[in-house]
PDB file of N, CA and C in Angstrom:
ATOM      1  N   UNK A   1     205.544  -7.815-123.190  1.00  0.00           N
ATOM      2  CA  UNK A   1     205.423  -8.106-124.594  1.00  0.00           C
ATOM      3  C   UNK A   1     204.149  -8.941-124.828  1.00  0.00           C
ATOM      4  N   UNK A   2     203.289  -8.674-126.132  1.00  0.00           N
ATOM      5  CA  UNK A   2     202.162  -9.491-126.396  1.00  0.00           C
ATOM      6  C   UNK A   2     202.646 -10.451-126.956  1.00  0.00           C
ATOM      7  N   UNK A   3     201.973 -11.405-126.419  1.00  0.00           N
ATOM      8  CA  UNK A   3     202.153 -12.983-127.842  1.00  0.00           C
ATOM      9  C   UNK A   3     201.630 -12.611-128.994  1.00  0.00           C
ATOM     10  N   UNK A   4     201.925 -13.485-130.008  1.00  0.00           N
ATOM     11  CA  UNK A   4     201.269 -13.216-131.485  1.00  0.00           C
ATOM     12  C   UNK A   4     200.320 -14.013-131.367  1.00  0.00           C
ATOM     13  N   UNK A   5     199.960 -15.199-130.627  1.00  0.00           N
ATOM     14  CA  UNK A   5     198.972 -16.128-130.315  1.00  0.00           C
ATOM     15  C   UNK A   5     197.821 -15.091-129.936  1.00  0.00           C
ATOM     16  N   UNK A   6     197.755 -14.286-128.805  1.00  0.00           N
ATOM     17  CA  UNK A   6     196.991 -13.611-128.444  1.00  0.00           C
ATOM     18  C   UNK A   6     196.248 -12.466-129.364  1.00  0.00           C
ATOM     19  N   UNK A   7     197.842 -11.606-130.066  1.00  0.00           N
ATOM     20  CA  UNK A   7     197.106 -10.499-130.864  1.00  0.00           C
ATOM     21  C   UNK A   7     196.094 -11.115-132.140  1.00  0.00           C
ATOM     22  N   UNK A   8     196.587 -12.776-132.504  1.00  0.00           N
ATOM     23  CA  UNK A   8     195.714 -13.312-133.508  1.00  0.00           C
ATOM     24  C   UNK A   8     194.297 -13.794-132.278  1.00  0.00           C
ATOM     25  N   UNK A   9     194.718 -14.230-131.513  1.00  0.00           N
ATOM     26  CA  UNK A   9     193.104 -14.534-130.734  1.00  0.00           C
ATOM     27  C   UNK A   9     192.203 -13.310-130.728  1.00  0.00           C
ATOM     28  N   UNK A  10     192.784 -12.106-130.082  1.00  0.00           N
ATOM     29  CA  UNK A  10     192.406 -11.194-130.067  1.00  0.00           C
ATOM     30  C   UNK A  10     191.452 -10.597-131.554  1.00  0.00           C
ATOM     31  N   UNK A  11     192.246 -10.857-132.213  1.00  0.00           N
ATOM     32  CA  UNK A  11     191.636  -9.728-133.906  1.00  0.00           C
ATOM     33  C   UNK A  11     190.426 -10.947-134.040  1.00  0.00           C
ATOM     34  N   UNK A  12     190.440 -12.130-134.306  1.00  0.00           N
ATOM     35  CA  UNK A  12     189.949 -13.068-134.676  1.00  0.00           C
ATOM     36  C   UNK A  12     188.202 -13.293-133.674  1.00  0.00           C
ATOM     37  N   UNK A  13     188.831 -12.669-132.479  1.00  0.00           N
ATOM     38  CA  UNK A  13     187.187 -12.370-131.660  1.00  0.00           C
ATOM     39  C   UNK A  13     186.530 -10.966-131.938  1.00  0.00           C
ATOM     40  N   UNK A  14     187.306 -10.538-132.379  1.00  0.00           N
ATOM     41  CA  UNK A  14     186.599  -9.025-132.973  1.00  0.00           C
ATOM     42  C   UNK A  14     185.932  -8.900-134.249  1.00  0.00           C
ATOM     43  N   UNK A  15     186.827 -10.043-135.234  1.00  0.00           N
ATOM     44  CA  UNK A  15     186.360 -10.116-136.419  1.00  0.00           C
ATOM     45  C   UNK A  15     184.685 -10.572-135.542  1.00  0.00           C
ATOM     46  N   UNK A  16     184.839 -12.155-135.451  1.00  0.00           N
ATOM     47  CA  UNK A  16     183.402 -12.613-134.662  1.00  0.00           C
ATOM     48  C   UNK A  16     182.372 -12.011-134.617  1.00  0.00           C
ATOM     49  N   UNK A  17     182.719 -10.665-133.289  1.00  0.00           N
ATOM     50  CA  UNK A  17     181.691  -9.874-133.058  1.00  0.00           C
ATOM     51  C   UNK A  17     180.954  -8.607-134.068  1.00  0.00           C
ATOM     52  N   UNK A  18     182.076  -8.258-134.635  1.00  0.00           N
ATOM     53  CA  UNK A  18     181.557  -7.467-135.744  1.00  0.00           C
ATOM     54  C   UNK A  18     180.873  -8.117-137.096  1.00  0.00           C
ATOM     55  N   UNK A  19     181.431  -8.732-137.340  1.00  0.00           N
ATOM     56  CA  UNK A  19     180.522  -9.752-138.576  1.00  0.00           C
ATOM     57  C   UNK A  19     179.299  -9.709-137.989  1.00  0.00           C
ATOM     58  N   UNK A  20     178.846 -10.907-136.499  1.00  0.00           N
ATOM     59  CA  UNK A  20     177.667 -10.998-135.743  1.00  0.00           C
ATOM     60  C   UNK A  20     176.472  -9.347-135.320  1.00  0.00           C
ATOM     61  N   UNK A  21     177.403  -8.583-135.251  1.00  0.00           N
ATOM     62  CA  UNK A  21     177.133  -7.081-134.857  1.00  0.00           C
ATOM     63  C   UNK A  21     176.245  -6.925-136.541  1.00  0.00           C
ATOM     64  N   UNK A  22     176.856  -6.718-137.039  1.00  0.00           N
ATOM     65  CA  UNK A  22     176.426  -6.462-138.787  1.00  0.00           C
ATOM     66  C   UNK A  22     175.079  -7.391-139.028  1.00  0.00           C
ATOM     67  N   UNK A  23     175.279  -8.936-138.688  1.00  0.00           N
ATOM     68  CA  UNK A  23     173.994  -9.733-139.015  1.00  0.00           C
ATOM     69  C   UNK A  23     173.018  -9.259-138.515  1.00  0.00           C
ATOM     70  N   UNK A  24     172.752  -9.559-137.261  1.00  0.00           N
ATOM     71  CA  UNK A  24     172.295  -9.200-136.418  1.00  0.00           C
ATOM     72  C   UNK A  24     171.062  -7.577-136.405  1.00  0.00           C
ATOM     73  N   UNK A  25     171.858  -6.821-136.932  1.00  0.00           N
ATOM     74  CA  UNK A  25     171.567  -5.552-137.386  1.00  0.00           C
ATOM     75  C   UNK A  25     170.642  -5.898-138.484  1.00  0.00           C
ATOM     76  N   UNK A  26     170.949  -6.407-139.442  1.00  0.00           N
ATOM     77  CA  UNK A  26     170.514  -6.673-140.833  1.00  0.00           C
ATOM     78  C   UNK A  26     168.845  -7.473-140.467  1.00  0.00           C
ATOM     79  N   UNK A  27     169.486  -8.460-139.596  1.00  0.00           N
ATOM     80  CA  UNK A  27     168.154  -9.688-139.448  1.00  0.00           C
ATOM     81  C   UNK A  27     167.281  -9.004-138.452  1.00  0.00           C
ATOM     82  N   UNK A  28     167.400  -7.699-137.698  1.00  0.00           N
ATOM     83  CA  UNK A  28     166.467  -6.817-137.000  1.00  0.00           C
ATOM     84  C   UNK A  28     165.746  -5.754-138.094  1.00  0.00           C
ATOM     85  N   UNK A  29     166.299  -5.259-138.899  1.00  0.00           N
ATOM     86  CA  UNK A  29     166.056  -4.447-139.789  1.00  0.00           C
ATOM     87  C   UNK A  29     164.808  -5.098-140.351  1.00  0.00           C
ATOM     88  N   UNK A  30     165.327  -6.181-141.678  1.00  0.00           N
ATOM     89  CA  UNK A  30     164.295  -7.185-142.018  1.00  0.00           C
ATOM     90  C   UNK A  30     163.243  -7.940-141.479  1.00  0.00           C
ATOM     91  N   UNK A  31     163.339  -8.038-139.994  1.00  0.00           N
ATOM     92  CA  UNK A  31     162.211  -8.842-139.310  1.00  0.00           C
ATOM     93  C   UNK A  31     161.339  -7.527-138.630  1.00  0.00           C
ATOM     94  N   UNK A  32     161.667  -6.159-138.768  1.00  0.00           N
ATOM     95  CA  UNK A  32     161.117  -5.438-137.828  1.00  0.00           C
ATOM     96  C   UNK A  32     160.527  -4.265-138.633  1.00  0.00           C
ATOM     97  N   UNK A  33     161.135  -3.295-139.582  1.00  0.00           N
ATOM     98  CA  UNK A  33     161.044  -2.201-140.344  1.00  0.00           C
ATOM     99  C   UNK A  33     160.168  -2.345-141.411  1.00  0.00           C
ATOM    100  N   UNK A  34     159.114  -2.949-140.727  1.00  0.00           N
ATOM    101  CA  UNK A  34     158.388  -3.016-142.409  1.00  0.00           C
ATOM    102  C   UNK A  34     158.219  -1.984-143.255  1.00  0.00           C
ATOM    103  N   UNK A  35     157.941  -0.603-142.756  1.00  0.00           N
ATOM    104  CA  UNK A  35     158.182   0.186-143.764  1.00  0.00           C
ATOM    105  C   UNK A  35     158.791   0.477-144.745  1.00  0.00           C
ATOM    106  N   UNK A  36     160.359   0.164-144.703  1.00  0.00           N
ATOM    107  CA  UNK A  36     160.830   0.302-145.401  1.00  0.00           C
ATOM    108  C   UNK A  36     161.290  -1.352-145.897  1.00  0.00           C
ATOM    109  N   UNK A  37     160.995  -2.248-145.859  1.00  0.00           N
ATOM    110  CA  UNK A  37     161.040  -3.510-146.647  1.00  0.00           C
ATOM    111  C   UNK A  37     160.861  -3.814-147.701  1.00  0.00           C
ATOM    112  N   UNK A  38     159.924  -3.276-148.306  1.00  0.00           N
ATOM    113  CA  UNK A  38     159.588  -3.311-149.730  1.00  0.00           C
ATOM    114  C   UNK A  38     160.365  -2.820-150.622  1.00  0.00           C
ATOM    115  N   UNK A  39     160.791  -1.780-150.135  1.00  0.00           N
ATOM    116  CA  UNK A  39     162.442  -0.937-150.779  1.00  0.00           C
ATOM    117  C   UNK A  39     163.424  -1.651-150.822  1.00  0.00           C
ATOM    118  N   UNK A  40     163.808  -2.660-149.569  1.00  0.00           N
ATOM    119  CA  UNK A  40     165.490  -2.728-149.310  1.00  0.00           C
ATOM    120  C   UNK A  40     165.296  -3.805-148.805  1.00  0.00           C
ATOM    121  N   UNK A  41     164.071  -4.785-148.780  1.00  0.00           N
ATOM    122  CA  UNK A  41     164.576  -6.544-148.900  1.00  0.00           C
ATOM    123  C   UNK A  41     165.238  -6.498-149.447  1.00  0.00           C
ATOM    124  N   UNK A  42     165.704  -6.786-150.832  1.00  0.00           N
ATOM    125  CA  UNK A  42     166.671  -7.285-151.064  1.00  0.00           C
ATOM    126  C   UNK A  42     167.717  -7.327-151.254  1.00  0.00           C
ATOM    127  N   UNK A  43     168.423  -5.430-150.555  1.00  0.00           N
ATOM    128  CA  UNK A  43     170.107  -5.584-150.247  1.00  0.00           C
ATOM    129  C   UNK A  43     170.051  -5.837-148.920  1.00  0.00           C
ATOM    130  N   UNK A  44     168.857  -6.297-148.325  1.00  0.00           N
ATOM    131  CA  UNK A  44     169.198  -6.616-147.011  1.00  0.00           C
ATOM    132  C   UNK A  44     169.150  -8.188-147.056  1.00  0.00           C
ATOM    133  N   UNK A  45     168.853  -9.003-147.594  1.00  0.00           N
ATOM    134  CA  UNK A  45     169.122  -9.932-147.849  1.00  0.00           C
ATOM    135  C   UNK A  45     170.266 -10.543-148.518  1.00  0.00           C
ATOM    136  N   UNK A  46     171.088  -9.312-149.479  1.00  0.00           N
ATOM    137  CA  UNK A  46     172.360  -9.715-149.813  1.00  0.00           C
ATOM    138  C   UNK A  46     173.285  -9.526-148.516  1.00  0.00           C
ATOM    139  N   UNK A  47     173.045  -8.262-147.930  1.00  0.00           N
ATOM    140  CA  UNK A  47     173.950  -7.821-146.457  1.00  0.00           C
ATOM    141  C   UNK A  47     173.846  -9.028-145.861  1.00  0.00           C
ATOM    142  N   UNK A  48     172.830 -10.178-145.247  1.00  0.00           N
ATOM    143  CA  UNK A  48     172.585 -10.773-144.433  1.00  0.00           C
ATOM    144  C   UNK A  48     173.590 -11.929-145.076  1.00  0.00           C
ATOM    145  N   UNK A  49     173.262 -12.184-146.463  1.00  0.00           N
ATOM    146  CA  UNK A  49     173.895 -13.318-147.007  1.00  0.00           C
ATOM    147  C   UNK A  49     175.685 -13.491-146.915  1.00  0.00           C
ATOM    148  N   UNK A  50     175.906 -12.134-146.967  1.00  0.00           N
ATOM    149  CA  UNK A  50     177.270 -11.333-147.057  1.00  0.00           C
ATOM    150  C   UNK A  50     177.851 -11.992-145.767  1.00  0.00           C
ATOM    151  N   UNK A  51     177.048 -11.023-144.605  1.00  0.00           N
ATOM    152  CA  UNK A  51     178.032 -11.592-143.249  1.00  0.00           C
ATOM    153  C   UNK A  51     177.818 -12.582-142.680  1.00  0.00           C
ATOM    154  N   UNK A  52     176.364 -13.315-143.114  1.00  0.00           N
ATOM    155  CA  UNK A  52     176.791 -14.661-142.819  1.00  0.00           C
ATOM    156  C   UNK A  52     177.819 -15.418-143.128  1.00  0.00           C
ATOM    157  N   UNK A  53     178.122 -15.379-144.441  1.00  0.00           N
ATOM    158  CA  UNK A  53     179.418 -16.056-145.105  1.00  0.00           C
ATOM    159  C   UNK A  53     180.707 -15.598-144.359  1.00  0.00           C
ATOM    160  N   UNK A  54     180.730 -13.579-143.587  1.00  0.00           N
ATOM    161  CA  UNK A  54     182.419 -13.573-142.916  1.00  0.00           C
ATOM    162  C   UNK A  54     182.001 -14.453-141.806  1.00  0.00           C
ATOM    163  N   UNK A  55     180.941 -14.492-141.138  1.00  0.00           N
ATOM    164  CA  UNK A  55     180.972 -14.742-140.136  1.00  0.00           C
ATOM    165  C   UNK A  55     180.949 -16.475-139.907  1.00  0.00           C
ATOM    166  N   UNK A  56     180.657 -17.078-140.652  1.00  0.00           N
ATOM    167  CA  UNK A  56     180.875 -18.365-141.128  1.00  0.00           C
ATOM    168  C   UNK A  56     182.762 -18.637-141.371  1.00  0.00           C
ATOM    169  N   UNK A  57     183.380 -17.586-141.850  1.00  0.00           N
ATOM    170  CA  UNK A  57     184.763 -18.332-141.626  1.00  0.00           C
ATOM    171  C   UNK A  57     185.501 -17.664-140.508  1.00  0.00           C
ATOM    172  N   UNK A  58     184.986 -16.496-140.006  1.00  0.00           N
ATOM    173  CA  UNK A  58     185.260 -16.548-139.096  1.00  0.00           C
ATOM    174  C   UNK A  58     185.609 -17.820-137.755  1.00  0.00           C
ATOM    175  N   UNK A  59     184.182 -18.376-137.608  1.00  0.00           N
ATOM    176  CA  UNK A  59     184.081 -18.462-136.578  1.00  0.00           C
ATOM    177  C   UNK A  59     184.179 -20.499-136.800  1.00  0.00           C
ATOM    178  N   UNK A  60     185.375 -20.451-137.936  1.00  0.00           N
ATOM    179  CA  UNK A  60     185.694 -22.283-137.985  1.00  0.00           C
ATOM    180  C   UNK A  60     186.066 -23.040-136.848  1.00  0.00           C
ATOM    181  N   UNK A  61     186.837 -22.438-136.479  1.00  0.00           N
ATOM    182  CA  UNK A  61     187.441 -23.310-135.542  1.00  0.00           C
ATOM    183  C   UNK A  61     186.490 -23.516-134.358  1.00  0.00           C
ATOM    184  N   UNK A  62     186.493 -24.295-133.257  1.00  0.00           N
ATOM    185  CA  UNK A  62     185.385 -24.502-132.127  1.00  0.00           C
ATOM    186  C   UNK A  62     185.938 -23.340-131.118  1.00  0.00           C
ATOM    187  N   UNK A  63     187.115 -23.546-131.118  1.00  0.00           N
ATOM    188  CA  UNK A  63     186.908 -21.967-130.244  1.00  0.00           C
ATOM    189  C   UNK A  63     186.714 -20.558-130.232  1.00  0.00           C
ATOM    190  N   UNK A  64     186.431 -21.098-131.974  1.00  0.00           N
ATOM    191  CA  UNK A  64     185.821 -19.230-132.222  1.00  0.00           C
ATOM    192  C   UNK A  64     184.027 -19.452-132.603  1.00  0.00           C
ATOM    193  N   UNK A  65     184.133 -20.689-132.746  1.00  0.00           N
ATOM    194  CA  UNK A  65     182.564 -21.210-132.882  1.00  0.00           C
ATOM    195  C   UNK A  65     182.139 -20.509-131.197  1.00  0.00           C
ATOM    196  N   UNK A  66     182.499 -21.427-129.967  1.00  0.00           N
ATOM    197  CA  UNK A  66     182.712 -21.335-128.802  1.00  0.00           C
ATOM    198  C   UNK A  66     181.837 -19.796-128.407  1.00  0.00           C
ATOM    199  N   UNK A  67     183.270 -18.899-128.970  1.00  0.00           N
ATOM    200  CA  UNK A  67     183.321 -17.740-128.562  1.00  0.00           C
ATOM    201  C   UNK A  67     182.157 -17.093-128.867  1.00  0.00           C
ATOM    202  N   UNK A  68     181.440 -17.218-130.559  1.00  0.00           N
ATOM    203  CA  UNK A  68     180.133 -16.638-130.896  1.00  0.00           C
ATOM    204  C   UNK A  68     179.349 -16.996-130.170  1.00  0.00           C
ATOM    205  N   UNK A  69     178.802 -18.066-129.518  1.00  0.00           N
ATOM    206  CA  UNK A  69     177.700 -18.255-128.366  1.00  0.00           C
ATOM    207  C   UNK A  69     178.019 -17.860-127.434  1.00  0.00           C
ATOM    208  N   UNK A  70     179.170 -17.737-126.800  1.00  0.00           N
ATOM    209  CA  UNK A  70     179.309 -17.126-125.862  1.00  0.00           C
ATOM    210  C   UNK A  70     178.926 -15.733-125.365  1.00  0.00           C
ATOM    211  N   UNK A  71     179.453 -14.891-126.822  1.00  0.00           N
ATOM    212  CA  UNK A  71     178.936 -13.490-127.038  1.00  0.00           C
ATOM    213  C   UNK A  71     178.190 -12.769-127.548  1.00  0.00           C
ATOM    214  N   UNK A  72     177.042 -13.613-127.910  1.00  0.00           N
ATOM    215  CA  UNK A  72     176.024 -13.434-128.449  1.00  0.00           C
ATOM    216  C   UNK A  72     174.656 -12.841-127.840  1.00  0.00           C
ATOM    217  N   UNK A  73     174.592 -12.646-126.948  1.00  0.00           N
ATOM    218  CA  UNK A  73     173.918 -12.437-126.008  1.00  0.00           C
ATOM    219  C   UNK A  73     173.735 -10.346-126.067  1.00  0.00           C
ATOM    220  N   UNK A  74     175.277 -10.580-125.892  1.00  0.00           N
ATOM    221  CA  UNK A  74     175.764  -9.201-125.348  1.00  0.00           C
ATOM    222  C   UNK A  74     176.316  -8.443-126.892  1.00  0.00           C
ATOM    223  N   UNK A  75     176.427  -8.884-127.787  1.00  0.00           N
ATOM    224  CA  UNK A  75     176.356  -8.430-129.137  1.00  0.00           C
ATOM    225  C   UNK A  75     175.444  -7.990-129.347  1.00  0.00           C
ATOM    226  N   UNK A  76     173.957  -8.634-129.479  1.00  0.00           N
ATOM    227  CA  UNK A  76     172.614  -8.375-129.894  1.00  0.00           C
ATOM    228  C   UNK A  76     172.337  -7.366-128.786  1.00  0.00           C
ATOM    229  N   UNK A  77     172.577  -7.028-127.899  1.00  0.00           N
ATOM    230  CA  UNK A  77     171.962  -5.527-127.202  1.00  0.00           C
ATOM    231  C   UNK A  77     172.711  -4.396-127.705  1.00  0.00           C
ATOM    232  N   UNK A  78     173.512  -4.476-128.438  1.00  0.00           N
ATOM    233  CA  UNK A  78     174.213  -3.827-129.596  1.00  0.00           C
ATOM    234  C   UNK A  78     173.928  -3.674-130.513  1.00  0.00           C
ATOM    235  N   UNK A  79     173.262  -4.840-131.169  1.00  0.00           N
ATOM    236  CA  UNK A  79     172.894  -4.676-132.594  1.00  0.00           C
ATOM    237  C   UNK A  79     171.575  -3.463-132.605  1.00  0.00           C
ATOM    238  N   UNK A  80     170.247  -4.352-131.417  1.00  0.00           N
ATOM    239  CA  UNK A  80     169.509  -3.728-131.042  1.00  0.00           C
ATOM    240  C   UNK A  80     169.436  -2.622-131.218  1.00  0.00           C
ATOM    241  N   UNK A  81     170.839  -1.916-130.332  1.00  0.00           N
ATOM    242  CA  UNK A  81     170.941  -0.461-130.007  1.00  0.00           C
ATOM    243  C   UNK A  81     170.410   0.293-131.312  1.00  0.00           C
ATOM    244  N   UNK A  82     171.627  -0.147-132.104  1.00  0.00           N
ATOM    245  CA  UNK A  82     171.958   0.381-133.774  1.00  0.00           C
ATOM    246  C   UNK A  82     170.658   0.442-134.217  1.00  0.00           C
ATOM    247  N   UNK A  83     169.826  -0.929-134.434  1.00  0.00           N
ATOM    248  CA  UNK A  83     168.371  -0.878-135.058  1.00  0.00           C
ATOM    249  C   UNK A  83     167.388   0.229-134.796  1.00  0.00           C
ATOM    250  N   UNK A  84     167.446   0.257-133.121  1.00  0.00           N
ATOM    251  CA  UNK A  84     166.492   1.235-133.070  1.00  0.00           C
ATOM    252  C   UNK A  84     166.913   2.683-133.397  1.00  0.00           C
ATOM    253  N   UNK A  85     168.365   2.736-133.614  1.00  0.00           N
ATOM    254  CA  UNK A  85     168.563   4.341-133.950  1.00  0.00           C
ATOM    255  C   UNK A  85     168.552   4.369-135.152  1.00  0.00           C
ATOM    256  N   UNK A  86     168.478   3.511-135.920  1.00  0.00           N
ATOM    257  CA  UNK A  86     167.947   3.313-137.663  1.00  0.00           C
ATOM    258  C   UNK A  86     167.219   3.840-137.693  1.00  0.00           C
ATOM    259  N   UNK A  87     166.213   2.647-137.265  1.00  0.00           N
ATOM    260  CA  UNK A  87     164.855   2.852-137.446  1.00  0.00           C
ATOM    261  C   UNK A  87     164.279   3.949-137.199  1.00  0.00           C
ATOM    262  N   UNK A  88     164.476   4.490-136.128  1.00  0.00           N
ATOM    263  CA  UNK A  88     163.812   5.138-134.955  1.00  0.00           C
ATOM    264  C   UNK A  88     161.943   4.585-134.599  1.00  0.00           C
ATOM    265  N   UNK A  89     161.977   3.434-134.641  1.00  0.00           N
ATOM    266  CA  UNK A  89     161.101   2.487-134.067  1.00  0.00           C
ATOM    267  C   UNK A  89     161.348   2.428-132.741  1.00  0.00           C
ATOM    268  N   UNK A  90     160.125   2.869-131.644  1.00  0.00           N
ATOM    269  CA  UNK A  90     160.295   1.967-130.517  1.00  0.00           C
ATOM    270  C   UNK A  90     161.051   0.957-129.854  1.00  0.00           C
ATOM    271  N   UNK A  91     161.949   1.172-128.742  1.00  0.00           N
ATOM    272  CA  UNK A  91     162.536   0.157-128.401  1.00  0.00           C
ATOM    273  C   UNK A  91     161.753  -1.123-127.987  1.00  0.00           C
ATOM    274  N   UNK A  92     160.397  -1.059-127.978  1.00  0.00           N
ATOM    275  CA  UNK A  92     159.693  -1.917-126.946  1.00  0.00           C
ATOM    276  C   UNK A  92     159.266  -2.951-128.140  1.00  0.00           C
ATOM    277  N   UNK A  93     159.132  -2.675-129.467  1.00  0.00           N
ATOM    278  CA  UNK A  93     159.090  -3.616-131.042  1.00  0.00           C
ATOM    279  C   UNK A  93     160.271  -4.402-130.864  1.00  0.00           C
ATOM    280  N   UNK A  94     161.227  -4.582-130.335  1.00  0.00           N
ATOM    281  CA  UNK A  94     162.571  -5.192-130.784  1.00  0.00           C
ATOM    282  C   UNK A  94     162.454  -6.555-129.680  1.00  0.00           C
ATOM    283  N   UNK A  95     162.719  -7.143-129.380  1.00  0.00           N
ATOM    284  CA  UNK A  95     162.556  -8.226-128.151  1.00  0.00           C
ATOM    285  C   UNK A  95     163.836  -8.088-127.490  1.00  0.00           C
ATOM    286  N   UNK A  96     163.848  -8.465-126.358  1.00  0.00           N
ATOM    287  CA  UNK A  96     164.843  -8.072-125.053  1.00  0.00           C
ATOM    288  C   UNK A  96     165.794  -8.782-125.614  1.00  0.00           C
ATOM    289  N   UNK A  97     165.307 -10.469-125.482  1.00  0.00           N
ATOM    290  CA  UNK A  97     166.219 -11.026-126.043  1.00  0.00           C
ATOM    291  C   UNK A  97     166.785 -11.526-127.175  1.00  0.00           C
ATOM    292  N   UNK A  98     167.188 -11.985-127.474  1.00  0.00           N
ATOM    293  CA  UNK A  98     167.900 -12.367-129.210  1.00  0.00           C
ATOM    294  C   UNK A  98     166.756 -13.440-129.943  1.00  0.00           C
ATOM    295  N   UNK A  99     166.082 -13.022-130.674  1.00  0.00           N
ATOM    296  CA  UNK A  99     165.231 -13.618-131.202  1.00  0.00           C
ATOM    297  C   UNK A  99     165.562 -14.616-132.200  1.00  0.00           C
ATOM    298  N   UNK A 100     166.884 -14.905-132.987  1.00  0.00           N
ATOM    299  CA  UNK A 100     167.656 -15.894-133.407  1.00  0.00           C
ATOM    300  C   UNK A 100     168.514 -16.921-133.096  1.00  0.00           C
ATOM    301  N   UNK A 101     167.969 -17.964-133.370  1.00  0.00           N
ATOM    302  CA  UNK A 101     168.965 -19.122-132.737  1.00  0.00           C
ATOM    303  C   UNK A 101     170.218 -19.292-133.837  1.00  0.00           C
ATOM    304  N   UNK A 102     171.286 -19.636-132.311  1.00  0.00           N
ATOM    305  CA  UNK A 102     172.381 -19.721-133.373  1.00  0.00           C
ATOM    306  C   UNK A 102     172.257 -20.410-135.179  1.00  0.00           C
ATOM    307  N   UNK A 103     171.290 -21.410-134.816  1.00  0.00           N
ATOM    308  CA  UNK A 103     171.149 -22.326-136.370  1.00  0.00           C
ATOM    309  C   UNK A 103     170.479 -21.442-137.515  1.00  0.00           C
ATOM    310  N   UNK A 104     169.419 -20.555-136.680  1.00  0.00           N
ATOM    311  CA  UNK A 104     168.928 -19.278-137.447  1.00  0.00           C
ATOM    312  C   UNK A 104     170.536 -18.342-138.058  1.00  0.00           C
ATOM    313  N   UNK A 105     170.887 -18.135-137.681  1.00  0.00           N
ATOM    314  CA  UNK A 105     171.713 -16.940-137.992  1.00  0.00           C
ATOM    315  C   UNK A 105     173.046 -17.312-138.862  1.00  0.00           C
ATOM    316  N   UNK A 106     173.197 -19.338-138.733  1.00  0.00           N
ATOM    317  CA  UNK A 106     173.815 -19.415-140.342  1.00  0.00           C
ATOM    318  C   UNK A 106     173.941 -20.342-141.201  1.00  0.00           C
ATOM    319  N   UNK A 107     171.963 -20.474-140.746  1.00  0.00           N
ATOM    320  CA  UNK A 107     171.025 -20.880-141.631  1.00  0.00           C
ATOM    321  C   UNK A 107     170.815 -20.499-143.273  1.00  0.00           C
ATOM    322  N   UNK A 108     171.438 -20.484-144.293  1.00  0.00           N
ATOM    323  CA  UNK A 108     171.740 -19.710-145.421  1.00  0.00           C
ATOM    324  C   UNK A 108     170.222 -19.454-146.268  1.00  0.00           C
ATOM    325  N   UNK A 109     169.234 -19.900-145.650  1.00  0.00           N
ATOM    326  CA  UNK A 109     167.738 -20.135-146.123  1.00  0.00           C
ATOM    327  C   UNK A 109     167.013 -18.998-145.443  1.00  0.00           C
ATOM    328  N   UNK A 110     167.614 -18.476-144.091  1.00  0.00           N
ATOM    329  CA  UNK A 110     166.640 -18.279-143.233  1.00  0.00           C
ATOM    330  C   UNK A 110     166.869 -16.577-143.536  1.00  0.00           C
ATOM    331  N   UNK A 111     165.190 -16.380-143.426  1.00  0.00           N
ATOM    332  CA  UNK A 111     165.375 -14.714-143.715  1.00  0.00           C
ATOM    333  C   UNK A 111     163.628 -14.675-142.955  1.00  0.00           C
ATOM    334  N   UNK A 112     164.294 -14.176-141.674  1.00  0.00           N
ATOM    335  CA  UNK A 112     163.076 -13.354-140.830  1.00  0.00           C
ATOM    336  C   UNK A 112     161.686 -12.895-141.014  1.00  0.00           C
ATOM    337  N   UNK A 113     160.468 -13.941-140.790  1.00  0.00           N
ATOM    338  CA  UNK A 113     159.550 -12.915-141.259  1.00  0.00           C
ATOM    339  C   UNK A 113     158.595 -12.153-140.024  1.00  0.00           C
TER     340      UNK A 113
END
C-alpha cells in the first residue's frame, strides 16, 4: 500500500519539475530565439511571469525548495531539449549548463537578455 504522505510528496515534486521544465523553456526561448522575439516577448514574458508564480508556491516549503536545486540541473537538459526542437537552433547556441541562477529564475524582474 502507498502512503498518502508519499503520493502527496510524490505529485508535489512533479508539480516542481514541470512548472521549472516550463520556465526554463520560456527563459531559453527569450534569451536565445531572437528571431522570433520581437513577435512573442511579450507572451513570453507573461509565460515566464506565469510559472514563476506556480513554481513559487510550489516549491514553499524547504523541502520542496530543497528538491528544486536539487533537480535543476537535470530539468534544464530537458528544457534545453524542448528549446532546441522549437527553435530548431543549433544545439551548440544553448549552454551545457543552466545559465540561470536559482535567484535568476524567481527573480520577478529578471527577463534574459
Amino acid at each position: 500500500m502507498v502512503s498518502i504522505c508519499f503520493v502527496c510528496e510524490f505529485g508535489c515534486h512533479r508539480k516542481v519539475e514541470s512548472y521549472l521544465k516550463q520556465l526554463l523553456i520560456h527563459l531559453l526561448l527569450y534569451r536565445y530565439w531572437e528571431t522570433e522575439k520581437e513577435y512573442c516577448q511579450r507572451s513570453w514574458q507573461i509565460e515566464i511571469t506565469n510559472f514563476r508564480d506556480e513554481l513559487e508556491f510550489s516549491s514553499r516549503s524547504k523541502t520542496l525548495y530543497n528538491y528544486f536545486l536539487n533537480c535543476l540541473d537535470a530539468v534544464y537538459i530537458k528544457a534545453k531539449r524542448q528549446a532546441i526542437q522549437k527553435t530548431g537552433l543549433p544545439s551548440e547556441i544553448f549552454p551545457e549548463k543552466c545559465p540561470f541562477t536559482p535567484e535568476d529564475i524567481f527573480n520577478n524582474e529578471y527577463f534574459p537578455q
